[in-house]
Protein backbone atom coordinates (compact mmCIF):
# COMPACT_ATOMS: atom_id res chain seq x y z
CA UNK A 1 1.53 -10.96 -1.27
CA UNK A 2 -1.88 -8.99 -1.99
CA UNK A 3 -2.70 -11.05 -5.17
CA UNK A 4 -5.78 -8.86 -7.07
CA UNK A 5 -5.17 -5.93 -4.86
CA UNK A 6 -5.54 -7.56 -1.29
CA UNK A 7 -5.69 -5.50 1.44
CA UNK A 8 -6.66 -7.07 4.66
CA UNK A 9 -7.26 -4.49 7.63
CA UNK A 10 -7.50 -5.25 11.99
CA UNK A 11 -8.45 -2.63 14.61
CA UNK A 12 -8.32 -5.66 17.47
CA UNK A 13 -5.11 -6.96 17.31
CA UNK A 14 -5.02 -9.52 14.20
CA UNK A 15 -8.18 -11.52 15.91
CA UNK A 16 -10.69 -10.38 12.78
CA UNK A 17 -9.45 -9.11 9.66
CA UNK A 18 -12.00 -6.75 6.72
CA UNK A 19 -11.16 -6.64 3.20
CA UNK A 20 -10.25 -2.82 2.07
CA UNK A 21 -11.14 -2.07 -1.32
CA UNK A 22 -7.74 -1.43 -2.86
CA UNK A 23 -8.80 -0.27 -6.83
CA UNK A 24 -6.48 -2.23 -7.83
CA UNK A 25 -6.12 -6.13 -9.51
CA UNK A 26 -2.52 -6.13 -9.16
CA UNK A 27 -0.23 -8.05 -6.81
CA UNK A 28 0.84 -5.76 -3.90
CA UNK A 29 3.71 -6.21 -2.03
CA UNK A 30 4.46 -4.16 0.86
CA UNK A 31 2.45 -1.48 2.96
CA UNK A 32 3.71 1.08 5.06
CA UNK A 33 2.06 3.39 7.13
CA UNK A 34 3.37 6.65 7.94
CA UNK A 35 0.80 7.71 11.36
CA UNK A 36 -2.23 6.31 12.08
CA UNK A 37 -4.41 7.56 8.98
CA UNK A 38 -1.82 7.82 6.05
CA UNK A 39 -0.43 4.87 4.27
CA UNK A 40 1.34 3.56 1.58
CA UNK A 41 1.26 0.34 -0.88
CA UNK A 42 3.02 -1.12 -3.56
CA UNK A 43 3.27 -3.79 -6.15
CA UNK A 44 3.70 -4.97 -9.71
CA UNK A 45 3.80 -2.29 -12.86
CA UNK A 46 5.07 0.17 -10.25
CA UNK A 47 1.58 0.32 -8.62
CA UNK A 48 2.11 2.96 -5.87
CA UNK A 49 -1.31 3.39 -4.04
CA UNK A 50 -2.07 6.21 -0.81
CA UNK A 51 -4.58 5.86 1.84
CA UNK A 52 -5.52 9.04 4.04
CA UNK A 53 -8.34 6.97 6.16
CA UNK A 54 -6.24 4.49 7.95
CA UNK A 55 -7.09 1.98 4.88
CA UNK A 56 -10.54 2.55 4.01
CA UNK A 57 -10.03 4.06 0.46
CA UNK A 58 -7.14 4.20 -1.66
CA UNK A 59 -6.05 6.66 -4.52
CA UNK A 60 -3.50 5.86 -7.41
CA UNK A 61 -0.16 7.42 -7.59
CA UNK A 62 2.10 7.98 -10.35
CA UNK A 63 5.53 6.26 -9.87
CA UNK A 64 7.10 6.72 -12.46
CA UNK A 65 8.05 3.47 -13.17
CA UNK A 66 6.75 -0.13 -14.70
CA UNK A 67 8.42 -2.14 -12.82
CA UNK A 68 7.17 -4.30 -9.96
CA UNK A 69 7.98 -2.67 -6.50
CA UNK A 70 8.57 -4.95 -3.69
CA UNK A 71 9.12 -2.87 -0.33
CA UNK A 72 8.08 0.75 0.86
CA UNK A 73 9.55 2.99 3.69
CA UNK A 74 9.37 6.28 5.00
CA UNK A 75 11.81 8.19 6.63
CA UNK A 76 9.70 11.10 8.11
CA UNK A 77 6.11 12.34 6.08
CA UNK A 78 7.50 13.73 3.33
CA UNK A 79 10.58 11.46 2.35
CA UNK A 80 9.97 7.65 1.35
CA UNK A 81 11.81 5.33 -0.63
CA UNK A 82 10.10 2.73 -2.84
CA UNK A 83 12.35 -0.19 -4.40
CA UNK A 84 11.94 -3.00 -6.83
CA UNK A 85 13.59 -4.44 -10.27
């Protein structure tokens, strides 16, 4: 889990790893990246959070939802699925 927003990012195969600033204190859970630049987070109080940088900044989206949100996927670009309880 990404407890206060973790978000730990490699570019040489897992040997060093840089904190990303997330913007967020809340425990994320899963991250998904749909190419190399565009990704997705998400975590507790239906935190739903986009990158467009491969990671380095990350905006806020609106879920919907207040409940915690365990796993993201995405079927093509434009169609993802986020679940939780």
């Amino acid at each position: 889990m990404g407890r206060d927003g973790t978000i730990l990012k490699t570019t040489n195969g897992g040997t060093n790893w840089t904190a990303q600033t997330s913007g967020t204190t809340n425990v994320l859970n899963s991250i998904y990246f749909t190419d190399a630049n565009t990704g997705y987070t998400v975590g507790e109080i239906g935190t739903i959070l986009k990158t467009i940088n491969s990671g380095t900044t990350w905006t806020a989206l609106t879920s919907g939802t207040t409940s915690n949100l365990y796993s993201i996927y995405f079927k093509n670009a434009n169609i993802g699925y986020a679940v939780g309880c």
